[in-house]
C-alpha atoms as a PDB file:
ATOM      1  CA  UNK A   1     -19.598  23.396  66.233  1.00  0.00           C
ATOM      2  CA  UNK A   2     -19.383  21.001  63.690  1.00  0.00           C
ATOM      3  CA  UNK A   3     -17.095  20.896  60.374  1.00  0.00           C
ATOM      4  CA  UNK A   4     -18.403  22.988  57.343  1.00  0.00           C
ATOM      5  CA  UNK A   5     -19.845  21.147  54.558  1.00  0.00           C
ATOM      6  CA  UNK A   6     -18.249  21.426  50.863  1.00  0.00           C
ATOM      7  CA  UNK A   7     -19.810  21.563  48.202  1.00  0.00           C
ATOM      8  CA  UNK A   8     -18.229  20.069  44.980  1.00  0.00           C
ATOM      9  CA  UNK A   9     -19.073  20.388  41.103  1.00  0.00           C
ATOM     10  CA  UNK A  10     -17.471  18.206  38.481  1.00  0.00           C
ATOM     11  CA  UNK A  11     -18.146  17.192  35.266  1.00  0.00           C
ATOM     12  CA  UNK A  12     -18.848  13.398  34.500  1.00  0.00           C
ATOM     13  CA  UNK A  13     -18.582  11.667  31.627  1.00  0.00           C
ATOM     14  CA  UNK A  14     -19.694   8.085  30.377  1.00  0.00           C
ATOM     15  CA  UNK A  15     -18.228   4.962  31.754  1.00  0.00           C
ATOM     16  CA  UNK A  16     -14.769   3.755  29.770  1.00  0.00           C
ATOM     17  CA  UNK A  17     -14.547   7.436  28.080  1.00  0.00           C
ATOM     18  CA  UNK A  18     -11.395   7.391  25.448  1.00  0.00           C
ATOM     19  CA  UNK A  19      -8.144   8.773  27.304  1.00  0.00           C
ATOM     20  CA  UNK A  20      -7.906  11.154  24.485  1.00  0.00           C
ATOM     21  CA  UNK A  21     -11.518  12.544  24.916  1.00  0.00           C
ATOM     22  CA  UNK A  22     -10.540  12.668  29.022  1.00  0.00           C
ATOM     23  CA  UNK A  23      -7.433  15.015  28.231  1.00  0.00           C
ATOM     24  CA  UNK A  24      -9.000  17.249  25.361  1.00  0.00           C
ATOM     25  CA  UNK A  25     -12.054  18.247  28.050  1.00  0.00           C
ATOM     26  CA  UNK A  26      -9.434  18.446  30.733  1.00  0.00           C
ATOM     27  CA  UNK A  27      -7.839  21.211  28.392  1.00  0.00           C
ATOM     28  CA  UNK A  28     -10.656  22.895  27.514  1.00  0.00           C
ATOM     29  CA  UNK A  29     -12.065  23.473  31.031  1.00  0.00           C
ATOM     30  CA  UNK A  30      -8.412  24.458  32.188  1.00  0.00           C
ATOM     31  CA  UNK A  31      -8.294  27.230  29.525  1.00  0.00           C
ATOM     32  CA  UNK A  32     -11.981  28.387  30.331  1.00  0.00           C
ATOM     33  CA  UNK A  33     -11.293  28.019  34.211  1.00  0.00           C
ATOM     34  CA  UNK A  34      -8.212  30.710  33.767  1.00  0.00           C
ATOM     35  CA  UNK A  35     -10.560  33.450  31.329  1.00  0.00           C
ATOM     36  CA  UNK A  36     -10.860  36.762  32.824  1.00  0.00           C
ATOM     37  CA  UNK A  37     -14.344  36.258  33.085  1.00  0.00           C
ATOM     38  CA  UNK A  38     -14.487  32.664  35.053  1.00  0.00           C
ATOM     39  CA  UNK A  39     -12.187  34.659  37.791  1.00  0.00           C
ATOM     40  CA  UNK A  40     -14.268  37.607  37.897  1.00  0.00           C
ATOM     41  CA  UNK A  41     -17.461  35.226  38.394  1.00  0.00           C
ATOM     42  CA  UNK A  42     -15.854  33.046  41.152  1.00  0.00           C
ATOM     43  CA  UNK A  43     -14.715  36.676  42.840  1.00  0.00           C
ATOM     44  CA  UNK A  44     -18.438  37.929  42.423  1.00  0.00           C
ATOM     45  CA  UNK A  45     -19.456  34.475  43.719  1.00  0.00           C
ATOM     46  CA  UNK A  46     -17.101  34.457  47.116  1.00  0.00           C
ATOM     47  CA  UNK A  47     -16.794  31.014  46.104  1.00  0.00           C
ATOM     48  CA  UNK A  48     -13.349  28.754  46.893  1.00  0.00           C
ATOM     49  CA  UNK A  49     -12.022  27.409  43.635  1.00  0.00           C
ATOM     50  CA  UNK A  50      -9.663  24.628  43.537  1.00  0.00           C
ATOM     51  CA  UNK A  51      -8.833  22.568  40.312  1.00  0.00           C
ATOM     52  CA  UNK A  52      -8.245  18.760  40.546  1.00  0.00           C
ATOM     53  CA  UNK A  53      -6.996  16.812  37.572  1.00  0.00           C
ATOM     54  CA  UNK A  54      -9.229  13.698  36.688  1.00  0.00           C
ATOM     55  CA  UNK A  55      -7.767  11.104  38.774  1.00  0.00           C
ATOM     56  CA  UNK A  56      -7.026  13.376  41.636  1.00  0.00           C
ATOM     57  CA  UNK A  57     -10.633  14.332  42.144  1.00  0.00           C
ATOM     58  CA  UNK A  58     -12.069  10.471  41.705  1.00  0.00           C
ATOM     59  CA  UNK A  59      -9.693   9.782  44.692  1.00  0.00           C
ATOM     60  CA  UNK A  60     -11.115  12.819  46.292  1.00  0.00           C
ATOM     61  CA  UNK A  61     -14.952  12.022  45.743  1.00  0.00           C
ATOM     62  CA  UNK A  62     -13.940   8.357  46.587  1.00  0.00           C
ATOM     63  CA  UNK A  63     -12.536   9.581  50.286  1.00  0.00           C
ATOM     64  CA  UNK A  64     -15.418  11.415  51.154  1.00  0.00           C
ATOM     65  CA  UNK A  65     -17.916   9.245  49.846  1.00  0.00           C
ATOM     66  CA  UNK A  66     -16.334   6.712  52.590  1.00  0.00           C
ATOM     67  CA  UNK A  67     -16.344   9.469  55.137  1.00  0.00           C
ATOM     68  CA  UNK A  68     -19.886  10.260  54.432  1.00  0.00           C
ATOM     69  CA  UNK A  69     -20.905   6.551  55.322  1.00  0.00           C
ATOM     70  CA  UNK A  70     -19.221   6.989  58.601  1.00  0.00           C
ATOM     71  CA  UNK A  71     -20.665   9.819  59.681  1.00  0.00           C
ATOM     72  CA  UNK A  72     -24.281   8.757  58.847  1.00  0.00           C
ATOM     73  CA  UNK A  73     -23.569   5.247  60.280  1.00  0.00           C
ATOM     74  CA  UNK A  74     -22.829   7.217  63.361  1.00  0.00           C
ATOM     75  CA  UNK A  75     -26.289   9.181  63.026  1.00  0.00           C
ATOM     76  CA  UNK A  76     -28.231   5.925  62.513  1.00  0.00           C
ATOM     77  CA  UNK A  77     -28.890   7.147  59.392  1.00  0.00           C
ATOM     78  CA  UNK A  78     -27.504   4.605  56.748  1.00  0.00           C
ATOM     79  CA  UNK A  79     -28.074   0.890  57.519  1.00  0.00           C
ATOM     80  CA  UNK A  80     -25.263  -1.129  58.451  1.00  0.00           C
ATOM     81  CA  UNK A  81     -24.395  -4.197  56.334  1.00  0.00           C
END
């Protein structure tokens, strides 16, 4: 059996966003993600929840964005350059 698939959500912004407009969203969704109600909807969901600053999750999306084009390279499913 093979390995499960995650699904990730994110928010994007425009390219070059301000540093300060980066860190006032990065507040904002911190203090929503810990409301009462966010936790009861991720319970009701059975969903996984992990948080991942900004940088942390560009890495992240970067990594398996690279794995990705292995595994479908392996499939015969993405041309090779």
């Amino acid at each position: 059996m093979g390995e499960p698939i995650m699904v990730y959500r994110g928010i994007a912004g425009p390219p070059h966003m301000p540093d300060y407009a980066v860190k006032k969203l990065a507040v904002a969704f911190e203090k929503a993600l810990d409301s009462d109600q966010f936790k009861k909807f991720v319970d009701d969901s059975m969903m996984q929840f992990a948080w991942m600053p900004t940088d942390e999750y560009k890495k992240h999306l970067e990594r398996e964005e690279g794995e990705w084009k292995e595994r479908l390279k392996e499939l015969i499913l993405l041309k090779k350059k």
